[in-house]
Structures are given as structure tokens and as C-alpha cells.
Protein backbone atom coordinates (compact mmCIF):
# COMPACT_ATOMS: atom_id res chain seq x y z
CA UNK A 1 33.80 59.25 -83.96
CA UNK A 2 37.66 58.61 -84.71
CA UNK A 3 39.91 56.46 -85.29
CA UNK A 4 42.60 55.89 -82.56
CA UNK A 5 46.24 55.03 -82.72
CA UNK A 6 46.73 50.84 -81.61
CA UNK A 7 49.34 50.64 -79.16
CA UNK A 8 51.96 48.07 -80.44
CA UNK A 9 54.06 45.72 -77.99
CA UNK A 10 56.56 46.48 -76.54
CA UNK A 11 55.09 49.44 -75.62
CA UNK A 12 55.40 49.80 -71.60
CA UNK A 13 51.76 51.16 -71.16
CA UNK A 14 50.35 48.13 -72.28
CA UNK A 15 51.44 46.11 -69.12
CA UNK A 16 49.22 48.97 -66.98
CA UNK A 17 46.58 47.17 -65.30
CA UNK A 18 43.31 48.68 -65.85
CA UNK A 19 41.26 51.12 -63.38
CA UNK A 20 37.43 50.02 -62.73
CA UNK A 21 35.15 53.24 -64.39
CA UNK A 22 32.96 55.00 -62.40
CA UNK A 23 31.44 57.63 -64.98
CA UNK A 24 29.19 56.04 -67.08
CA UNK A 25 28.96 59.12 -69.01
CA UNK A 26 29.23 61.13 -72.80
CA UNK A 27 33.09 60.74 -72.37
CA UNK A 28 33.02 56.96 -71.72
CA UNK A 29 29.81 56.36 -74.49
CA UNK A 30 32.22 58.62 -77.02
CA UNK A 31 35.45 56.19 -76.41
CA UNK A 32 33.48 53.60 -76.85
CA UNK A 33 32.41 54.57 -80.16
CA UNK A 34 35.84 55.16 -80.91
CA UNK A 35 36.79 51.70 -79.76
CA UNK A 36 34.32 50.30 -82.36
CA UNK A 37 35.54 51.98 -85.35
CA UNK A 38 39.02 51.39 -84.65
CA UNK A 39 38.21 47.84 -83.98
CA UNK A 40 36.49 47.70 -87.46
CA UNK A 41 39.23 50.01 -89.31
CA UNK A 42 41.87 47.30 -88.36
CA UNK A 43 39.90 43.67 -88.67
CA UNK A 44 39.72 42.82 -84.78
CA UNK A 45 36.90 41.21 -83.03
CA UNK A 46 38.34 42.80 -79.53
CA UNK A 47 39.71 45.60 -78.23
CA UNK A 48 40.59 46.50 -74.83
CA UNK A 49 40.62 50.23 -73.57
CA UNK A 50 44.36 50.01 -72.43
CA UNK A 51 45.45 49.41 -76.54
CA UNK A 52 44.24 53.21 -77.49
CA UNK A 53 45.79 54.55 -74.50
CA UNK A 54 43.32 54.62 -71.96
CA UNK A 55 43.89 52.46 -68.71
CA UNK A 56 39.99 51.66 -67.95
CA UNK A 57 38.50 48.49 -67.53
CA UNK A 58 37.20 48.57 -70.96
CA UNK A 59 36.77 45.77 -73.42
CA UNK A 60 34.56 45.34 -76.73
CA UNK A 61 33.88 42.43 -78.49
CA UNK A 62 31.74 41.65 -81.86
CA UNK A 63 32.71 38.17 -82.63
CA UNK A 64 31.57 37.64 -86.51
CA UNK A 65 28.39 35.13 -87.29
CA UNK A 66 29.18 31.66 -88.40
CA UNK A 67 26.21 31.67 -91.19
CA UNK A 68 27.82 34.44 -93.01
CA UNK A 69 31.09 35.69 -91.07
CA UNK A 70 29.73 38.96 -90.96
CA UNK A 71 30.38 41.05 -87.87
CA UNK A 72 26.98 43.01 -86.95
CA UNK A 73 27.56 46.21 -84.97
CA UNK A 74 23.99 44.54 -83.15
CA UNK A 75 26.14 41.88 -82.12
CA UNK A 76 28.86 44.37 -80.55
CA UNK A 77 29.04 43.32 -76.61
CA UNK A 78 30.53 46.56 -74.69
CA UNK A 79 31.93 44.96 -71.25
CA UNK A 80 33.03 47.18 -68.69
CA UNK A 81 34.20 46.06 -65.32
CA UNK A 82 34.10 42.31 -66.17
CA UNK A 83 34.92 39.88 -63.33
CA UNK A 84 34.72 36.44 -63.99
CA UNK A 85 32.16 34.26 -62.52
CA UNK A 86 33.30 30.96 -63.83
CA UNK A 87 35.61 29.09 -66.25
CA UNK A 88 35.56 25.60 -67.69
CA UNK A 89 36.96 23.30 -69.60
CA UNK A 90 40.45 23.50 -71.13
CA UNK A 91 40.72 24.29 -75.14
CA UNK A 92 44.00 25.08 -77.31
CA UNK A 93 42.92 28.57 -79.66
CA UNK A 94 44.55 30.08 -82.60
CA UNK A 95 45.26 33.86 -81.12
CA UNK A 96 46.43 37.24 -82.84
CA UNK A 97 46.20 40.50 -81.61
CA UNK A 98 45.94 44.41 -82.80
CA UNK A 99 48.70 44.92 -80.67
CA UNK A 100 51.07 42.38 -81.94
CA UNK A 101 50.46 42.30 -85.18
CA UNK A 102 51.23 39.71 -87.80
CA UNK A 103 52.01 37.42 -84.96
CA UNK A 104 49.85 34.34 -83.83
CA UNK A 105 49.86 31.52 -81.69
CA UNK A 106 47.98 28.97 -80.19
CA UNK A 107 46.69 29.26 -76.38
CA UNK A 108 45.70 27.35 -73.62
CA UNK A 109 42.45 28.71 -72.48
CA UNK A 110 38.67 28.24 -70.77
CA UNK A 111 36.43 26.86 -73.10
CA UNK A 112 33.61 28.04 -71.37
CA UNK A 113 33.32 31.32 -69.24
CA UNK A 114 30.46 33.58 -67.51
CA UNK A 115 31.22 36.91 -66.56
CA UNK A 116 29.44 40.19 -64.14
CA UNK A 117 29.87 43.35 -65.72
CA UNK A 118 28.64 46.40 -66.54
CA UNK A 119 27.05 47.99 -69.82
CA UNK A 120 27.69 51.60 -71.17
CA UNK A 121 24.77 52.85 -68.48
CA UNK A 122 26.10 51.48 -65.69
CA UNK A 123 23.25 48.38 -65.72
CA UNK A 124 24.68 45.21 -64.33
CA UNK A 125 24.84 42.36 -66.28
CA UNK A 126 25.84 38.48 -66.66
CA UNK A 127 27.22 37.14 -69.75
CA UNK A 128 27.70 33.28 -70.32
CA UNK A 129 30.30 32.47 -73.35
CA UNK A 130 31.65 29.33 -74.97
CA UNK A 131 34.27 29.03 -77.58
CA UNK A 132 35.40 31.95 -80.07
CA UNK A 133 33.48 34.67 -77.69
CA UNK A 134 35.19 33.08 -74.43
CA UNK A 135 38.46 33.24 -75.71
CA UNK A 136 37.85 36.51 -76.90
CA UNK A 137 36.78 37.63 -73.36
CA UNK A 138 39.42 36.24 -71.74
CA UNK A 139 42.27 37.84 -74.39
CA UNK A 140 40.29 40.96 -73.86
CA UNK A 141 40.54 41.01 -69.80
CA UNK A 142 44.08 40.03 -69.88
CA UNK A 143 44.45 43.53 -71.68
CA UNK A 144 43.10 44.67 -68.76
CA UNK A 145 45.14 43.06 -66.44
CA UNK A 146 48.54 44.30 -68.02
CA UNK A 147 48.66 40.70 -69.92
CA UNK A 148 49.64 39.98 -73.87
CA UNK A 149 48.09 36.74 -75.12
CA UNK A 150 52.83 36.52 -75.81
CA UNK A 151 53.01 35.88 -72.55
CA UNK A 152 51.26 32.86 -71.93
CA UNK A 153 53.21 30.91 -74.38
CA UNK A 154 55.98 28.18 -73.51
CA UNK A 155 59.80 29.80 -73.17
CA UNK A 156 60.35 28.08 -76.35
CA UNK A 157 57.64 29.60 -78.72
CA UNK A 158 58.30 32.90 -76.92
CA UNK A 159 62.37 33.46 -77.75
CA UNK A 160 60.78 32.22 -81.18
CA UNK A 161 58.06 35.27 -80.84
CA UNK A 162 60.99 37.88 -79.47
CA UNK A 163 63.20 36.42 -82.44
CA UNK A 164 60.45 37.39 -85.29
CA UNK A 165 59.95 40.60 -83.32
CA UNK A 166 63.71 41.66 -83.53
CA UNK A 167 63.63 40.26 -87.16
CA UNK A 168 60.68 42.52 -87.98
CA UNK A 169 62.17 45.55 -86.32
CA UNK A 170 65.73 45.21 -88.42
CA UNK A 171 64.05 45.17 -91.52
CA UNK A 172 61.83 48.70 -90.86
CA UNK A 173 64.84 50.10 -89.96
């Protein structure tokens, strides 16, 4: 497998909503084992399709284990198609994300979420989540949906957000 280049915000293709896959095939098993070891090369715990280029409703997710904050590739959840079922209860989480790095925030988000989706064989499948591995979810799909976890701040935080951005960019150049 390979390693493949993060898209970085602002990049335009990252506001692409996502197209449902319908192959569930070598090509689709092969990106997905891509996604993993780029996912694992740069430290995430999710990574939607749409961040290496490709605009399929993709996500992975291997959340590491409290007992030894390990991730374990058994652990890995490959979600394609996800729709949610349900959400619940209201939390604030600390976010970052591959493709704004160095930046994080806190988010409003569902506390508890169940979603339909499908696995790498096209099996259907039900997933019920609370806490670090709903939020992740829920970051994940918004990738999906053309949505930066940036976006859902207040106007406040966000000029702050732009402001670091523009700071970051003048002192690469």
C-alpha cells in the first residue's frame, strides 16, 4: 500500500460532497488500505476519502484504547455510505484535523450516535457510538458532506482560525 498526499484547507476539493460507492471491489479494498497507512503515517484516528483526493463516501476510523492508548488495526472501523440513524445528547469536544493541521478547537456535537452503513464487501451494517468514536464519526461524515470541523465554530473563533491561518502562511513564505 502507499502513502497518500493529505489535502490541506483551503483547498477547494475539500468542500466536494461525497458520491455513495457502488463497487465494492480490489480498487475500493486497495484505497482503503491506503487510507489506513496514511491515517497511521500522520497520527489521525479518521480519515475521510475526500482528504486523499477521492470524492467517495468513504470514512475510517480506529479510535485508540483507553487501557493502553494504543490504536489496534483490529479496532479499525471502515464505514462506507454512513447515514445516520440517530443522535443524542449535546457534548463540547476538543477537535483537530489532518487537514488543518496544528489547529484545534472545541465543538458542539452528538454525544451519542448510531449509524447504517456499509463494510468493504458491500454487507450492511449498524454501528451505535458514544463519545470519542461519535465525534469521530460525525467529523468524519462532515468530510463527506463538503464540511471542515472550521466551520462550525462561532464568527469569533473563526476570524481567530483565518487569522492563525494567514499568520502561518506569511511565515512559509
Amino acid at each position: 500500500m502507499m502513502i497518500l498526499p493529505i489535502l490541506t484547507y483551503p483547498n477547494p476539493k475539500l468542500r466536494q460532497k461525497s458520491t455513495p460507492v457502488e463497487h465494492f471491489d480490489d480498487n475500493l479494498h486497495n484505497l482503503l488500505d491506503s487510507m489506513y497507512e496514511t491515517m497511521m503515517e500522520r497520527g489521525g484516528v479518521g480519515l475521510a476519502a475526500i482528504q486523499v483526493g477521492e470524492s467517495k463516501r468513504i470514512l475510517i476510523i480506529n479510535i485508540p484504547r483507553p487501557e493502553d492508548n494504543i490504536q489496534h488495526k483490529e479496532d479499525l472501523l471502515e464505514i462506507i455510505n454512513p447515514t445516520f440513524l440517530t443522535q443524542e445528547e449535546s457534548i463540547d469536544w476538543e477537535e483537530g484535523c489532518l487537514s488543518v493541521p496544528n489547529f484545534y478547537e472545541s465543538i458542539k456535537r452528538f454525544n451519542k450516535v448510531s449509524i447504517a452503513y456499509k463494510d468493504r464487501y458491500g454487507n450492511d451494517k449498524i454501528l451505535q457510538a458514544e463519545g470519542f468514536l461519535a465525534v469521530a464519526i460525525q467529523h468524519e461524515i462532515d468530510h463527506l458532506n463538503g464540511v471542515l470541523f472550521v466551520d462550525k465554530l462561532p464568527i469569533l473563533r473563526r476570524k481567530k482560525f483565518e487569522k492563525e491561518l494567514k499568520k502561518l502562511r506569511n511565515t512559509k513564505d
